[in-house]
C-alpha atoms as a PDB file:
ATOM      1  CA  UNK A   1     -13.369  -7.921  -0.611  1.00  0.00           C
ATOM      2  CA  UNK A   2     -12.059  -7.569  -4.342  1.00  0.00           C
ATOM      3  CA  UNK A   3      -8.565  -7.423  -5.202  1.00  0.00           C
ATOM      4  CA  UNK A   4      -7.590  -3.937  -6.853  1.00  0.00           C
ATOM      5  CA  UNK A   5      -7.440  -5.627 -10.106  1.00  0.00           C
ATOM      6  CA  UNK A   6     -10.658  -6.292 -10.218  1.00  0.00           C
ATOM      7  CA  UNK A   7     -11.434  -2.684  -9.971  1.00  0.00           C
ATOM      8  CA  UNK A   8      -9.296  -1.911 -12.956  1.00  0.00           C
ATOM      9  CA  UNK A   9     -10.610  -4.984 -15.433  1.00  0.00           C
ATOM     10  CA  UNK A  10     -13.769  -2.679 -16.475  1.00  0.00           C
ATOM     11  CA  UNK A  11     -12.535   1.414 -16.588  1.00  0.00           C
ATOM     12  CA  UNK A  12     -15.225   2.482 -18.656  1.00  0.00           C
ATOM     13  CA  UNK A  13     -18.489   0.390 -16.385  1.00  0.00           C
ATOM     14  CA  UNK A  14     -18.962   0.970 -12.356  1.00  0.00           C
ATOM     15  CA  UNK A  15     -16.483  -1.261 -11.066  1.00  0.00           C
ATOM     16  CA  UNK A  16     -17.825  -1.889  -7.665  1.00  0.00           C
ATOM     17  CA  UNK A  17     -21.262  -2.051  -8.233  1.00  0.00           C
ATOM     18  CA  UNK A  18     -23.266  -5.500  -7.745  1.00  0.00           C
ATOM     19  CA  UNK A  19     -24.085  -6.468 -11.350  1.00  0.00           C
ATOM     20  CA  UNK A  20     -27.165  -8.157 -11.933  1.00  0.00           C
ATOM     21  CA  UNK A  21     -27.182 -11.173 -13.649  1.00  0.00           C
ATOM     22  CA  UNK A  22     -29.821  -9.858 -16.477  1.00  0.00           C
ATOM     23  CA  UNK A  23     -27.548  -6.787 -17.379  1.00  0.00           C
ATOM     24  CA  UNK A  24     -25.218  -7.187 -20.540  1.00  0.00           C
ATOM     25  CA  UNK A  25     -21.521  -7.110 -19.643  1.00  0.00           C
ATOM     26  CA  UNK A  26     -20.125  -4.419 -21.292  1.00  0.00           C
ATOM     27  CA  UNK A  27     -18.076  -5.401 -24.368  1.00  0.00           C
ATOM     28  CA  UNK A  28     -14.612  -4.261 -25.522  1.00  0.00           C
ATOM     29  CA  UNK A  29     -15.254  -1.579 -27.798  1.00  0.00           C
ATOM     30  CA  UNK A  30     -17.829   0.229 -25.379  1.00  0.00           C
ATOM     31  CA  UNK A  31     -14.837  -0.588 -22.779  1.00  0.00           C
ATOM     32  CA  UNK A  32     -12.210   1.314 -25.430  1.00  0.00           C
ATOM     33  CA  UNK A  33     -15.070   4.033 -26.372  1.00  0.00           C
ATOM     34  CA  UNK A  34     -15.783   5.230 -22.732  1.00  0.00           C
ATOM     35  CA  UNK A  35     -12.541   5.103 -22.047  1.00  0.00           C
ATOM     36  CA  UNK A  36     -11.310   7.393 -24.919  1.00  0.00           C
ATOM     37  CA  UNK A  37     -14.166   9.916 -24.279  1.00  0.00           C
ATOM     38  CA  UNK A  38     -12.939   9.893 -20.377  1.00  0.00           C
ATOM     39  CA  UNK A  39      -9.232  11.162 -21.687  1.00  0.00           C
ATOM     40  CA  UNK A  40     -10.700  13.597 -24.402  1.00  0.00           C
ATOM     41  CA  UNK A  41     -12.836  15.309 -21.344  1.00  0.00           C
ATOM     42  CA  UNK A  42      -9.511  15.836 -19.188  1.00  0.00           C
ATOM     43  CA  UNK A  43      -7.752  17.069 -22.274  1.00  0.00           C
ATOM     44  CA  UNK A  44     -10.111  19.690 -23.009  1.00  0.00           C
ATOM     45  CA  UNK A  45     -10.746  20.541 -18.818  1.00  0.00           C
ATOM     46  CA  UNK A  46      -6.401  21.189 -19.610  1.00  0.00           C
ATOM     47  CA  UNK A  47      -6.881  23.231 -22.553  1.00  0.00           C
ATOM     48  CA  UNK A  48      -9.914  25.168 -21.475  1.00  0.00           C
ATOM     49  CA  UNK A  49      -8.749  25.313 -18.236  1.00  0.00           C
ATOM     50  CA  UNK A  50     -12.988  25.187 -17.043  1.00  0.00           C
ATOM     51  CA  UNK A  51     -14.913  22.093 -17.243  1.00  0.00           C
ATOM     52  CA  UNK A  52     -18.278  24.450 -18.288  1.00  0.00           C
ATOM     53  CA  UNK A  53     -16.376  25.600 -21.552  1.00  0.00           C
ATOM     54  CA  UNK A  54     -16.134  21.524 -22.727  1.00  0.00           C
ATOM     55  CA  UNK A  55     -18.637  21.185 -25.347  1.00  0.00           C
ATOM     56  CA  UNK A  56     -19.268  17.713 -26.926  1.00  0.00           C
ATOM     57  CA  UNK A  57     -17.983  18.660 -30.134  1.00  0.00           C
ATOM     58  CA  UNK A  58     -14.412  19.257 -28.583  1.00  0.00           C
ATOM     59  CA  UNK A  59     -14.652  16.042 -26.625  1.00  0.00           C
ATOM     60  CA  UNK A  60     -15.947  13.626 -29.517  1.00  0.00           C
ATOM     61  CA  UNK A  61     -13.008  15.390 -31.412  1.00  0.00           C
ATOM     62  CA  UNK A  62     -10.337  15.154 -29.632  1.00  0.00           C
ATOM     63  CA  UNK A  63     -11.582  11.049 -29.061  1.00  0.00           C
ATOM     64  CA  UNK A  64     -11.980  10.200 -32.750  1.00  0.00           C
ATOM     65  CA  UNK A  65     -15.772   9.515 -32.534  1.00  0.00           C
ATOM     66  CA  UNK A  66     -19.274  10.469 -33.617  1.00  0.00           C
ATOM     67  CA  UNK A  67     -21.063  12.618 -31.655  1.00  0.00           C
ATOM     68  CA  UNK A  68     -24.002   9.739 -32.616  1.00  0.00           C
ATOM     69  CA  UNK A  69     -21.470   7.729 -30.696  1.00  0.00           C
ATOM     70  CA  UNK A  70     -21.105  10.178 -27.524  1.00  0.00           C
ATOM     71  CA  UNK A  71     -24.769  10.544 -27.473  1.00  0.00           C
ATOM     72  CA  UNK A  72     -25.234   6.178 -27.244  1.00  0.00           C
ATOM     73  CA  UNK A  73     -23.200   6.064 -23.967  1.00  0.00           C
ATOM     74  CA  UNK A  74     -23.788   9.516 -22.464  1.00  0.00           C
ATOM     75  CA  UNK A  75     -26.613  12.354 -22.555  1.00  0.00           C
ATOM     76  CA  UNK A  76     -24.336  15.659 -22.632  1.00  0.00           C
ATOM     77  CA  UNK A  77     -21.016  16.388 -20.791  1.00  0.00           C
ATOM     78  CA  UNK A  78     -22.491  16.217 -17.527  1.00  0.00           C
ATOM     79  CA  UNK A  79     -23.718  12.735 -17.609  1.00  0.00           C
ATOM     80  CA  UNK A  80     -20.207  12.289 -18.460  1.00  0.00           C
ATOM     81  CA  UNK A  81     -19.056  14.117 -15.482  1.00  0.00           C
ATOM     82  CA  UNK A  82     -21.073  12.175 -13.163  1.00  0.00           C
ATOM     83  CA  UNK A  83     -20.645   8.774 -14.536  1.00  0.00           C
ATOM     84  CA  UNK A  84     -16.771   9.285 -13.840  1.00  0.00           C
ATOM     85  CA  UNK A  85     -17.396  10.614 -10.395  1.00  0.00           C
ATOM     86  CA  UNK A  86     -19.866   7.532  -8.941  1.00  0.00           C
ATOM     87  CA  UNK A  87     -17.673   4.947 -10.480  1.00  0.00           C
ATOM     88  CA  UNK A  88     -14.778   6.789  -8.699  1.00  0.00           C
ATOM     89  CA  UNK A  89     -16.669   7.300  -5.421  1.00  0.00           C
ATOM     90  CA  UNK A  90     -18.165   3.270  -5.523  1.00  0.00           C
ATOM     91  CA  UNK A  91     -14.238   2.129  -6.039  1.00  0.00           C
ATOM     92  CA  UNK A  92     -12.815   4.792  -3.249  1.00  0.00           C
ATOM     93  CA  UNK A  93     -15.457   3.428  -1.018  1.00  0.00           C
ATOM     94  CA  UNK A  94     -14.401  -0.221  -1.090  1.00  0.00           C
ATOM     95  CA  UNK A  95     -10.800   0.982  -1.029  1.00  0.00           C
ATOM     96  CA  UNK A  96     -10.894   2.888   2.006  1.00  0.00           C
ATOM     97  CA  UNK A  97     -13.366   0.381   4.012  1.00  0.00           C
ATOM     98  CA  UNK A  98     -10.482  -1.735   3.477  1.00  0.00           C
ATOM     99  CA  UNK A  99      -8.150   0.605   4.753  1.00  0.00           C
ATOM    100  CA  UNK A 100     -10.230   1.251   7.633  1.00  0.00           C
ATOM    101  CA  UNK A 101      -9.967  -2.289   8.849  1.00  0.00           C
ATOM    102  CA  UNK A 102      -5.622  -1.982   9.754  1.00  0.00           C
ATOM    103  CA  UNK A 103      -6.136  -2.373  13.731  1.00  0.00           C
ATOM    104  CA  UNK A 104      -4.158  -0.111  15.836  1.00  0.00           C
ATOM    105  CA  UNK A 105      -1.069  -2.470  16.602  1.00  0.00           C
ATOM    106  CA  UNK A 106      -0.533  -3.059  12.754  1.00  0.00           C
ATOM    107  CA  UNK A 107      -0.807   0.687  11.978  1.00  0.00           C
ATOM    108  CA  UNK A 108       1.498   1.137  15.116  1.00  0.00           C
ATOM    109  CA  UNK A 109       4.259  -1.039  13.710  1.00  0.00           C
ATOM    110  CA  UNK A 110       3.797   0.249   9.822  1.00  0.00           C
ATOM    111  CA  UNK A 111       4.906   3.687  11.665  1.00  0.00           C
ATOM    112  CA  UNK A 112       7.726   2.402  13.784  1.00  0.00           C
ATOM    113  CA  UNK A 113       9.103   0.907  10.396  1.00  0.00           C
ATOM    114  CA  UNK A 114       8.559   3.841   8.067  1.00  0.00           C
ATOM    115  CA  UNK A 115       5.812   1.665   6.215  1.00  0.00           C
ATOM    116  CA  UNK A 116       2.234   2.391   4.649  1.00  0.00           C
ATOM    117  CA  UNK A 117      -0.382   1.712   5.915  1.00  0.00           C
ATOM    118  CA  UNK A 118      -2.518  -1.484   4.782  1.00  0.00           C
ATOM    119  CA  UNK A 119      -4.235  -0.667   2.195  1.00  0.00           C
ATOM    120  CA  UNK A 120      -3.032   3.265   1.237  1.00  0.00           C
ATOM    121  CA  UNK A 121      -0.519   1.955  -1.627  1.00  0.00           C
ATOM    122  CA  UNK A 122      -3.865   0.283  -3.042  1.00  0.00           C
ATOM    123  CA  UNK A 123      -5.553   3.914  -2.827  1.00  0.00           C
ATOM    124  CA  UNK A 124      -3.161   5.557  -4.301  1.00  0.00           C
ATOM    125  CA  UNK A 125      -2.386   2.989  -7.063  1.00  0.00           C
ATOM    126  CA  UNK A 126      -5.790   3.640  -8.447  1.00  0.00           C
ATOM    127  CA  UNK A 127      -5.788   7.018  -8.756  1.00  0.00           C
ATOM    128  CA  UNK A 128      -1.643   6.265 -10.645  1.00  0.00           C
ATOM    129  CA  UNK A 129      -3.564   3.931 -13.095  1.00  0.00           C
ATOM    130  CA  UNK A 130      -6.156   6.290 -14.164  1.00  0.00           C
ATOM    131  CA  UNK A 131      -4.135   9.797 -14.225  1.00  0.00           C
ATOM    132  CA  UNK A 132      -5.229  10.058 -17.936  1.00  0.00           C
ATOM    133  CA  UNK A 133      -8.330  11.806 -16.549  1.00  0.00           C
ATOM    134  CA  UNK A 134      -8.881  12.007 -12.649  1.00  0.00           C
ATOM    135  CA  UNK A 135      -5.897  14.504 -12.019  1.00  0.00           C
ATOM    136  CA  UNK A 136      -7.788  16.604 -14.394  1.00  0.00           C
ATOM    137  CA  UNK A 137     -10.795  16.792 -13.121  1.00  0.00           C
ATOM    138  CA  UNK A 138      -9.740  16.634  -9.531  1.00  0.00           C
ATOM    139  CA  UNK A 139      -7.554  19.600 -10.773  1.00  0.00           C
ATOM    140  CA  UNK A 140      -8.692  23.838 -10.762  1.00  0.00           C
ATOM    141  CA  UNK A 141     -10.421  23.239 -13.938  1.00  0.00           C
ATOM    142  CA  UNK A 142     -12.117  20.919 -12.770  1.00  0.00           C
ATOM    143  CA  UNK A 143     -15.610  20.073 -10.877  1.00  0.00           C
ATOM    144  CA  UNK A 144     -14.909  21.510  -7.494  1.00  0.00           C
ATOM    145  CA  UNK A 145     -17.791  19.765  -5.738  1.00  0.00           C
ATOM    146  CA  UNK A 146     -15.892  16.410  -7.402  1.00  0.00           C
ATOM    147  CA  UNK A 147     -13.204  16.532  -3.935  1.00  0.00           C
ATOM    148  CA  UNK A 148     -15.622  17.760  -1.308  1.00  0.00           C
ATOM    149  CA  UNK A 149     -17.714  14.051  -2.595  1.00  0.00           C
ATOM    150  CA  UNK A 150     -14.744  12.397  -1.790  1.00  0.00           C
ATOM    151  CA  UNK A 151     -13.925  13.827   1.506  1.00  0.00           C
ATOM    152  CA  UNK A 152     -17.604  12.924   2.871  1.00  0.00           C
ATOM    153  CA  UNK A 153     -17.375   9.482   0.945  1.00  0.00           C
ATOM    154  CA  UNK A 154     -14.209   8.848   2.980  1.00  0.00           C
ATOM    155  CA  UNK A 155     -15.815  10.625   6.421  1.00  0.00           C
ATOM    156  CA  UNK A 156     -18.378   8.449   6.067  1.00  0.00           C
ATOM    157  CA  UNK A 157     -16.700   4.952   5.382  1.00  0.00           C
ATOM    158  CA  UNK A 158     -14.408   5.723   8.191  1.00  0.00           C
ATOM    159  CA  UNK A 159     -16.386   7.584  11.107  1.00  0.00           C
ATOM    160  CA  UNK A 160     -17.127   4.657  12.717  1.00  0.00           C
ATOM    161  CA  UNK A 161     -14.440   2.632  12.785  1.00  0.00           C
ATOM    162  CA  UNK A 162     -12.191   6.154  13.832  1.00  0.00           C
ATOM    163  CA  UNK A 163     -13.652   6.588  16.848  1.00  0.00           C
ATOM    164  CA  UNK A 164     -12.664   3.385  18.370  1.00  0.00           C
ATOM    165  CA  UNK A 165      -9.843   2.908  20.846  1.00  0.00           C
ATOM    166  CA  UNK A 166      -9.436   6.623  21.214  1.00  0.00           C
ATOM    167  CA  UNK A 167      -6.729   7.552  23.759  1.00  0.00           C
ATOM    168  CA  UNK A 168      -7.773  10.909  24.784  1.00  0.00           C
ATOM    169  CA  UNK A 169     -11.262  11.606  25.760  1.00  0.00           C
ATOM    170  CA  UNK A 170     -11.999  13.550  23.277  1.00  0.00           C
ATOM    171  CA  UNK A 171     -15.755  14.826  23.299  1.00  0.00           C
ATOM    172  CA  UNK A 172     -17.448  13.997  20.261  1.00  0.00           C
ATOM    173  CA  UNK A 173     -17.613  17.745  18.366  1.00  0.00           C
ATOM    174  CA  UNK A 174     -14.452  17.444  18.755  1.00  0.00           C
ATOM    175  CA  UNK A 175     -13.796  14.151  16.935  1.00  0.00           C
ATOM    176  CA  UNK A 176     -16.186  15.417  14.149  1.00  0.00           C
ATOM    177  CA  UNK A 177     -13.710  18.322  13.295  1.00  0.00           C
ATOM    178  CA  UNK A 178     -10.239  16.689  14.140  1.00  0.00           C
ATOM    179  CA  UNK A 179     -11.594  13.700  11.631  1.00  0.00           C
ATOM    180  CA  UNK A 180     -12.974  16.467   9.018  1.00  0.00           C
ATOM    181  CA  UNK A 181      -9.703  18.306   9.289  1.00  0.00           C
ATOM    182  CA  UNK A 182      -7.571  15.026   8.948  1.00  0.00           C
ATOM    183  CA  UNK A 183      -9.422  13.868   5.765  1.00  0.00           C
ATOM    184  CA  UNK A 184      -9.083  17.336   4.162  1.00  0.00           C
ATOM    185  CA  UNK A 185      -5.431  17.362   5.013  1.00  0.00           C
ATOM    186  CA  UNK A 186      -4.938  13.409   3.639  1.00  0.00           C
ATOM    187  CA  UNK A 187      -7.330  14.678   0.081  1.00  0.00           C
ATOM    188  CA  UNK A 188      -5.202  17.412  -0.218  1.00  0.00           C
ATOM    189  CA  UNK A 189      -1.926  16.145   0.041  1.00  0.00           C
ATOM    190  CA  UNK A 190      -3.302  13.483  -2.622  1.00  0.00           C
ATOM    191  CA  UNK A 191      -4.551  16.471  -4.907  1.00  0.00           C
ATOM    192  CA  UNK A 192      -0.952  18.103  -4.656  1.00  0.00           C
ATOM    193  CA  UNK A 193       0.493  14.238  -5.930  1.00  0.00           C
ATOM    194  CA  UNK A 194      -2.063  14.500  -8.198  1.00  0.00           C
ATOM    195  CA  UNK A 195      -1.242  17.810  -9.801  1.00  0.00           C
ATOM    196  CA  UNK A 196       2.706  17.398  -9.413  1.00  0.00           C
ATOM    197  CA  UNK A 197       3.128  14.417 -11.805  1.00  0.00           C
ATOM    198  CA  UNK A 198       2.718  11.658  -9.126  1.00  0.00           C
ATOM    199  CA  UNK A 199       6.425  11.806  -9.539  1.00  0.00           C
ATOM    200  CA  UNK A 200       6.594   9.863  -6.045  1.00  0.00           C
ATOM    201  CA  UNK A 201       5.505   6.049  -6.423  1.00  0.00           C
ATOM    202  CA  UNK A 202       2.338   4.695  -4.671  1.00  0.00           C
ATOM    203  CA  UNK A 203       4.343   3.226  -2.129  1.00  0.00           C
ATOM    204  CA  UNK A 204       6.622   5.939  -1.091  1.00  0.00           C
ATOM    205  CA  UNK A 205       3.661   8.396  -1.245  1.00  0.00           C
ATOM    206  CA  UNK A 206       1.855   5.817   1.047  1.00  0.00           C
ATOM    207  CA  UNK A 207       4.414   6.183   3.694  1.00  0.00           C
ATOM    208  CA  UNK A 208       4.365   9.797   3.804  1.00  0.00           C
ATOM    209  CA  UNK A 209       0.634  10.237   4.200  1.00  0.00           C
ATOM    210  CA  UNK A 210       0.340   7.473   7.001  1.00  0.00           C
ATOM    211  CA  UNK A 211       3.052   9.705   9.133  1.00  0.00           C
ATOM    212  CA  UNK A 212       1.453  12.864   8.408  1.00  0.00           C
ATOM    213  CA  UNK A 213      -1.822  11.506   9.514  1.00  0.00           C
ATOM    214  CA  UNK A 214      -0.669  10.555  12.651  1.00  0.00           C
ATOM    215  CA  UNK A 215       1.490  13.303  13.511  1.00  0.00           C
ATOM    216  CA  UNK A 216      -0.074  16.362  15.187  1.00  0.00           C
ATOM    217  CA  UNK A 217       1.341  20.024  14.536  1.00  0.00           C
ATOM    218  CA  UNK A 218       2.365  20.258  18.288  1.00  0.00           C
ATOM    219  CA  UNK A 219       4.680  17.109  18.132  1.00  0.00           C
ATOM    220  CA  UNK A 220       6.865  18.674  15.917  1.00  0.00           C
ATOM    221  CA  UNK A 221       7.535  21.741  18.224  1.00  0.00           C
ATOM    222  CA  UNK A 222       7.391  19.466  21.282  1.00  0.00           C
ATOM    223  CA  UNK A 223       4.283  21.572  22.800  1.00  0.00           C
ATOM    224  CA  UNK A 224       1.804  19.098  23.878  1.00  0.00           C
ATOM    225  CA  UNK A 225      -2.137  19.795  23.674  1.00  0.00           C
ATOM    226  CA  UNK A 226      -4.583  19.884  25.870  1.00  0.00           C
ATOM    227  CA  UNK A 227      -8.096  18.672  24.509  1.00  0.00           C
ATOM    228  CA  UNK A 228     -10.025  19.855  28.082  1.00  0.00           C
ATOM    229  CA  UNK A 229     -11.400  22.698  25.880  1.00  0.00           C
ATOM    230  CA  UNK A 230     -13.820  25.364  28.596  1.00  0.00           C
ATOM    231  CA  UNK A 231     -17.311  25.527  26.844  1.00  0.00           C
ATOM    232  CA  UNK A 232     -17.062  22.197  24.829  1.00  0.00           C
ATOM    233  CA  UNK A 233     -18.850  19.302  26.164  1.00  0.00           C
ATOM    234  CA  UNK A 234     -20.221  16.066  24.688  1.00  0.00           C
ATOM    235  CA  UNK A 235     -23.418  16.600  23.941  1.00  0.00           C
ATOM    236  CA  UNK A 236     -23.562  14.147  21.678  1.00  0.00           C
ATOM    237  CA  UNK A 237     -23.325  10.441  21.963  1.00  0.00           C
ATOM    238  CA  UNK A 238     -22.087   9.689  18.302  1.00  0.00           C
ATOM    239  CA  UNK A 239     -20.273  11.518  15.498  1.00  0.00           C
ATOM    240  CA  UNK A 240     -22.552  12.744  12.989  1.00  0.00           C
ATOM    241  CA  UNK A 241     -22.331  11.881   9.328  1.00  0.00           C
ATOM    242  CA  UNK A 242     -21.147  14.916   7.632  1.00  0.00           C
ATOM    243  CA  UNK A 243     -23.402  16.759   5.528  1.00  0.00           C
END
């Protein structure tokens, strides 16, 4: 497992991905070049407020390059678009895997304390050191289908290791949508960080989203819930993956 600062030493190349020993390192100025053309695209998603109205013309002007230049890293705005997104989701993946491994006693005692979980501050720190251009495309101008890739990223790094040691016998259905619903809660209380400034740090943020994942709505009215739902049964020996 990679220390986050690996993941940050190469913004503008897949920072996760197995590099093969044939393939050219990418060198500083290619670094510096994807890198500016990554801000110029969240600047214009801000001042066109829709990702389909970003042209290359705007983005290769607001960076301070060629368009020949655009055009020898990327073949149109899209290409863009999706060479942002699979670095993101190949980083997220490794981030949350690592998350994922926090056995239940740890996680117990980060609660009792008021701490984050292991590995959430990481998370979150990524997304702090590249607000230049995720919060913008993450954001209403931005590619919608972007966050629903994230949330089945994270279902899927995490399905497994979620369903052990569950307390309740929960039938498996079930699991599928309390663990759907959970991500989508834990994504969007990220996107609202996201979009407010991240004026809370990494760490404090951290804490917050490790209580609110373990804390169900009833708890807070003291009603306690019955999962021995009539007409539900466990059909199904495993969670699926979510499509």
């Amino acid at each position: 497992m990679r220390e986050l600062s690996a993941l940050t030493d190469e913004i503008g190349a897949p920072s996760t991905a197995v590099t093969s020993k044939h393939q050219a390192r990418p060198d500083r100025r290619s670094v510096r070049t994807r890198q500016a053309l990554r801000d110029a695209l969240a600047r214009q998603i801000e001042e066109t407020g829709d990702l389909a109205q970003v042209t290359v013309t705007r983005v290769t002007g607001t960076a301070g390059v060629t368009r020949r230049t655009f055009y020898s890293h990327f073949r149109d705005i899209s290409d863009l678009v999706n060479s942002i997104e699979e670095d993101t989701l190949a980083d997220i993946t490794v981030l949350v895997h690592a998350l994922a491994q926090t056995d239940l006693d740890r996680l117990q005692e980060a609660i009792r304390n008021f701490e984050p979980c292991p590995g959430a501050v990481d998370i979150l720190t990524y997304f702090l050191q590249r607000k230049s251009y995720l919060p913008a495309l993450l954001g209403d101008g931005g590619d919608p289908g972007f966050v629903e890739k994230i949330k089945r990223v994270v279902f899927n790094t995490v399905k497994d290791r979620a369903s052990e040691g569950l307390h309740v016998p929960l039938p498996s259905q079930i699991f599928e949508y309390y663990l759907i619903f959970a991500i989508s809660a834990e994504v969007g209380v990220l996107l609202r960080w996201l979009s407010s400034g991240m004026r809370e740090s990494p760490h404090d943020m951290a804490c917050v989203m490790t209580i609110l994942m373990f804390v169900r709505p009833g708890d807070l009215y003291g009603k306690k819930i019955d999962f021995s739902i009539p007409g539900i049964h466990d059909a199904s020996p495993s969670t699926k993956e979510m499509e």
